[in-house]
N, C-alpha and C. Protein backbone atom coordinates (compact mmCIF):
# COMPACT_ATOMS: atom_id res chain seq x y z
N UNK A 1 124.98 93.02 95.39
CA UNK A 1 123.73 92.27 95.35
C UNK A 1 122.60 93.20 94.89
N UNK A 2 121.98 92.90 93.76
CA UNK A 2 120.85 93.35 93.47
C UNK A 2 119.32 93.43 94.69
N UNK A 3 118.83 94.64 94.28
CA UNK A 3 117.96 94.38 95.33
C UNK A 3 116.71 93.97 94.50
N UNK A 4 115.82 93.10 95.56
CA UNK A 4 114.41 92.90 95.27
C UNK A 4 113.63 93.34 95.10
N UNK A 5 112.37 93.01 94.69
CA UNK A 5 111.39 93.41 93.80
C UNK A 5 110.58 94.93 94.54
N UNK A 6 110.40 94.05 95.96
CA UNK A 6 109.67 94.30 97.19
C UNK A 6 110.67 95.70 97.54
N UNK A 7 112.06 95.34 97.76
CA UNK A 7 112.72 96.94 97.86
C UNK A 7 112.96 98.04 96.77
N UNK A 8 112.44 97.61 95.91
CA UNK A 8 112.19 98.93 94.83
C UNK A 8 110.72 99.27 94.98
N UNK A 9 109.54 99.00 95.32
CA UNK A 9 108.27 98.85 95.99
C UNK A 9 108.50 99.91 96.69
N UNK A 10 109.39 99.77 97.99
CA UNK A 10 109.66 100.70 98.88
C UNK A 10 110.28 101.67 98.96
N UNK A 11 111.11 101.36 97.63
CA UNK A 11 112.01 103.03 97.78
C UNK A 11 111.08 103.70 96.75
N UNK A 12 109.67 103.17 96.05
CA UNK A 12 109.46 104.26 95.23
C UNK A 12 108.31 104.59 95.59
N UNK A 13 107.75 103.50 96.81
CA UNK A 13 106.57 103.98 97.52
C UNK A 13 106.46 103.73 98.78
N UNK A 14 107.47 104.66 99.58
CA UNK A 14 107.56 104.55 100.91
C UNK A 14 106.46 104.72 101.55
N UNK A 15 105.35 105.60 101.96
CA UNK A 15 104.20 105.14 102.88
C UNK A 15 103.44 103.99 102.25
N UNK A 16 103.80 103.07 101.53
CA UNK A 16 102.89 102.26 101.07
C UNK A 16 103.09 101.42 102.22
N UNK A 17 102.05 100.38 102.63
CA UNK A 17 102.29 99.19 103.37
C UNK A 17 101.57 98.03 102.79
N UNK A 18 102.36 96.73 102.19
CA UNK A 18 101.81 95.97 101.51
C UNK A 18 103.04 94.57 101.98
N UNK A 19 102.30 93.26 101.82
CA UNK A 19 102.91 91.72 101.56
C UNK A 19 103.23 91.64 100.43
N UNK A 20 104.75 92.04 100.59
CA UNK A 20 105.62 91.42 99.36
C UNK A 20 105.21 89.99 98.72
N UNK A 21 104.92 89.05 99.45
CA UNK A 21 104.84 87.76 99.14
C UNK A 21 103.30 87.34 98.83
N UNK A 22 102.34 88.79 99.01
CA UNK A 22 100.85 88.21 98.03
C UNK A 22 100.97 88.21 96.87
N UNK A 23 100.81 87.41 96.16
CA UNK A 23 100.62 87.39 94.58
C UNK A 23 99.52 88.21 94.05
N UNK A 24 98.75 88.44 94.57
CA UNK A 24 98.33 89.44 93.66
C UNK A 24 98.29 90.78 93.83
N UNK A 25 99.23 91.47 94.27
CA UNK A 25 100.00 92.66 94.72
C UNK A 25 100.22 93.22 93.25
N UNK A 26 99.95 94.07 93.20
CA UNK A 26 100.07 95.09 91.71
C UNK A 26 99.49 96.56 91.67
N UNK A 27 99.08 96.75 90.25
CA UNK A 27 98.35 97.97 90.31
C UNK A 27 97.37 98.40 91.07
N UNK A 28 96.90 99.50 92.05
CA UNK A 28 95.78 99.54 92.38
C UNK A 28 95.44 99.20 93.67
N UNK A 29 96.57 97.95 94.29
CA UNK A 29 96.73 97.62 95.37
C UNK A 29 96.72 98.42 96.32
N UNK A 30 97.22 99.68 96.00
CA UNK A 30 97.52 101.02 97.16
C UNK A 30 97.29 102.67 96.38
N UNK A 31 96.97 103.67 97.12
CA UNK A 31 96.77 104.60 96.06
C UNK A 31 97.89 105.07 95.31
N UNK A 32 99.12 104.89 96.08
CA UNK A 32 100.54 105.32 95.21
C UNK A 32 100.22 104.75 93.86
N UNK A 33 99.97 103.44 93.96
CA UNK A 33 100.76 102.37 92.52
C UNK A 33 98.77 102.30 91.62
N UNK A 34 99.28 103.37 90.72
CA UNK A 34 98.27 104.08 89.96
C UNK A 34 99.02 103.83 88.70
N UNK A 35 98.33 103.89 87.27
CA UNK A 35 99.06 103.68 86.33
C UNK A 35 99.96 104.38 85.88
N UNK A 36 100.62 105.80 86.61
CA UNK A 36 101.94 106.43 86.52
C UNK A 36 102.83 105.82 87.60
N UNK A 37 102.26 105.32 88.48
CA UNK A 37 103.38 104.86 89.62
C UNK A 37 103.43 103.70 89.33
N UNK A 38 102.84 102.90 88.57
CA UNK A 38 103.47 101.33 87.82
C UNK A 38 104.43 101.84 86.25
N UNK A 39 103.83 103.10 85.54
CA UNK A 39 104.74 103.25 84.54
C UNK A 39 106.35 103.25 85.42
N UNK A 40 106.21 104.29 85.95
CA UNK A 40 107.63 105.08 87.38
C UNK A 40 108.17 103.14 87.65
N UNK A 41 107.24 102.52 88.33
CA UNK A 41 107.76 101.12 89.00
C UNK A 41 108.31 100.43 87.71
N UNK A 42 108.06 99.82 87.06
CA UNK A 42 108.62 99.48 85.56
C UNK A 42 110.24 100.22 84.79
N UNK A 43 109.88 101.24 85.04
CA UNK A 43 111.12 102.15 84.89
C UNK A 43 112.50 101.64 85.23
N UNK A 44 112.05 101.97 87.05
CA UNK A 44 113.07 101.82 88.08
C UNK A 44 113.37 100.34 88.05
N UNK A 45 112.55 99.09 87.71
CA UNK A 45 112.80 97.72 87.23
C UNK A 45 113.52 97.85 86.00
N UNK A 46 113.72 98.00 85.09
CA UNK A 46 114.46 98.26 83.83
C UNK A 46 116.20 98.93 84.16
N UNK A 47 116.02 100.18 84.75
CA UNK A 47 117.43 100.65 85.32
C UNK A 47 117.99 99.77 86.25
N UNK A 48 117.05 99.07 87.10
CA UNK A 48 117.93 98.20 88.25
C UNK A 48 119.07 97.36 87.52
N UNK A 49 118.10 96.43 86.69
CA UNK A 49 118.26 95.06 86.63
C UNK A 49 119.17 95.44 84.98
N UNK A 50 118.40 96.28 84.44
CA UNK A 50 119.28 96.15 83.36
C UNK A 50 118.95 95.66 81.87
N UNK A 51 117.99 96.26 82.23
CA UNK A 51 116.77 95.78 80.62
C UNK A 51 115.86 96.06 80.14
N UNK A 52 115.18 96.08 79.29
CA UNK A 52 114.32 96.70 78.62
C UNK A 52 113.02 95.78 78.48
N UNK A 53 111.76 96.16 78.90
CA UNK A 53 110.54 95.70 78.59
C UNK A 53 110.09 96.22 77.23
N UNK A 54 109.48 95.44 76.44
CA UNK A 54 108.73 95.52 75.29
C UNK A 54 107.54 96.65 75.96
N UNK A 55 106.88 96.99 74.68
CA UNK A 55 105.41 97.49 74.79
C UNK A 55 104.42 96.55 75.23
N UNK A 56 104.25 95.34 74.39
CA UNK A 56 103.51 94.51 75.15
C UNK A 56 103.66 93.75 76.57
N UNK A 57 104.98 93.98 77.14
CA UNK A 57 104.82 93.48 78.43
C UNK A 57 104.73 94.85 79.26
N UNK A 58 104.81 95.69 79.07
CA UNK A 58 104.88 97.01 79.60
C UNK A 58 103.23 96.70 79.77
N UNK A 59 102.18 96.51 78.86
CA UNK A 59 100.56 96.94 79.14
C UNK A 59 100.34 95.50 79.37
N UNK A 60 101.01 94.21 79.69
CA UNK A 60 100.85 92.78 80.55
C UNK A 60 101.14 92.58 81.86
N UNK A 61 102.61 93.47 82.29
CA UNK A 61 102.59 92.94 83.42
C UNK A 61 102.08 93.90 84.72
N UNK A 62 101.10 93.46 85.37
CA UNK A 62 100.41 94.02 86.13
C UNK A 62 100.29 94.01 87.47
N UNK A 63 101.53 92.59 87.72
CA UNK A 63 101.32 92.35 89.19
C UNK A 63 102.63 92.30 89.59
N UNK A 64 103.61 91.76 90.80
CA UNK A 64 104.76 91.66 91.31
C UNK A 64 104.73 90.63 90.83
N UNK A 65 104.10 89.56 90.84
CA UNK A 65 104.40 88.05 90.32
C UNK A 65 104.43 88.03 88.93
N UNK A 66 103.99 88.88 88.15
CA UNK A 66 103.77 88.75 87.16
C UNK A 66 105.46 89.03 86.37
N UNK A 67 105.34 90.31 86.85
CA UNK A 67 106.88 90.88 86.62
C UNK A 67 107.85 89.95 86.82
N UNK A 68 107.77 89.64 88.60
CA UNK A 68 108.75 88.33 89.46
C UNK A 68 109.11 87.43 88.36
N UNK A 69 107.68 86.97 87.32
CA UNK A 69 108.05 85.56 86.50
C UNK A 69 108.60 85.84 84.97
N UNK A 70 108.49 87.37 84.54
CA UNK A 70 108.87 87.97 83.93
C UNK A 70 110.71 87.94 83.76
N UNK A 71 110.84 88.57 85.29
CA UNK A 71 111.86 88.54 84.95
C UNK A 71 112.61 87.28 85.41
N UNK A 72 112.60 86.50 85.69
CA UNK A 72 113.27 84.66 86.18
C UNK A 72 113.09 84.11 85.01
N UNK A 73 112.47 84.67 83.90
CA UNK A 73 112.51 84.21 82.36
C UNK A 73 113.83 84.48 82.18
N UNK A 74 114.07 85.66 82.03
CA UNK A 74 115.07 86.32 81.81
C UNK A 74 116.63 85.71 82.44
N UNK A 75 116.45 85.41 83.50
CA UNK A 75 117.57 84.70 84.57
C UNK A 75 117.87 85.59 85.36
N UNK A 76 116.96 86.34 85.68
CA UNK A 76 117.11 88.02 86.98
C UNK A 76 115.97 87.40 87.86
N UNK A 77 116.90 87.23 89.19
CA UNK A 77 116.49 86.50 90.44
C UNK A 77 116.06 88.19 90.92
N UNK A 78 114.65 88.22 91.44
CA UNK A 78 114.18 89.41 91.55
C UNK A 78 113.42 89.06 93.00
C-alpha cells in the first residue's frame, strides 16, 4: 500500500505539526516547507508514486490539495 500524502509530510517534516485534511496546507504553512522543502516534498512525491511532474506543475502546485488533485488526475489515490 502506498502511503499518503500527509505521511510523506511527516517523514520529510517530522517536527512539523499540521491538518492533513486543511486544504490550504502548502508552502509556507510551517517553517520546514520553504521553497527547498516543497522542491525536497515534490521529489519524494515523484519517487513514491512513480512519476514525473512537468516544470509547469512543479511552479503550480502549491498546496496538498492541489497536488492531492494533481495526482487523482493521474489515477494515484494519494
Amino acid at each position: 500500500m502506498k502511503p499518503k500524502l500527509t505521511d510523506l509530510l511527516r517523514q520529510l517534516f517530522p517536527a512539523a505539526v499540521f491538518d492533513g485534511q486543511d486544504p490550504t496546507l502548502g508552502v509556507g504553512s510551517f517553517a520546514e516547507w520553504d521553497s527547498l522543502g516543497h522542491f525536497n516534498f515534490l521529489l519524494l512525491v515523484e519517487e513514491t508514486f512513480g512519476l514525473q511532474f512537468s516544470v509547469d506543475e512543479i511552479t503550480e502546485l502549491k498546496t496538498l490539495a492541489q497536488i492531492r488533485e494533481n495526482l487523482a488526475a493521474r489515477g494515484v489515490e494519494a
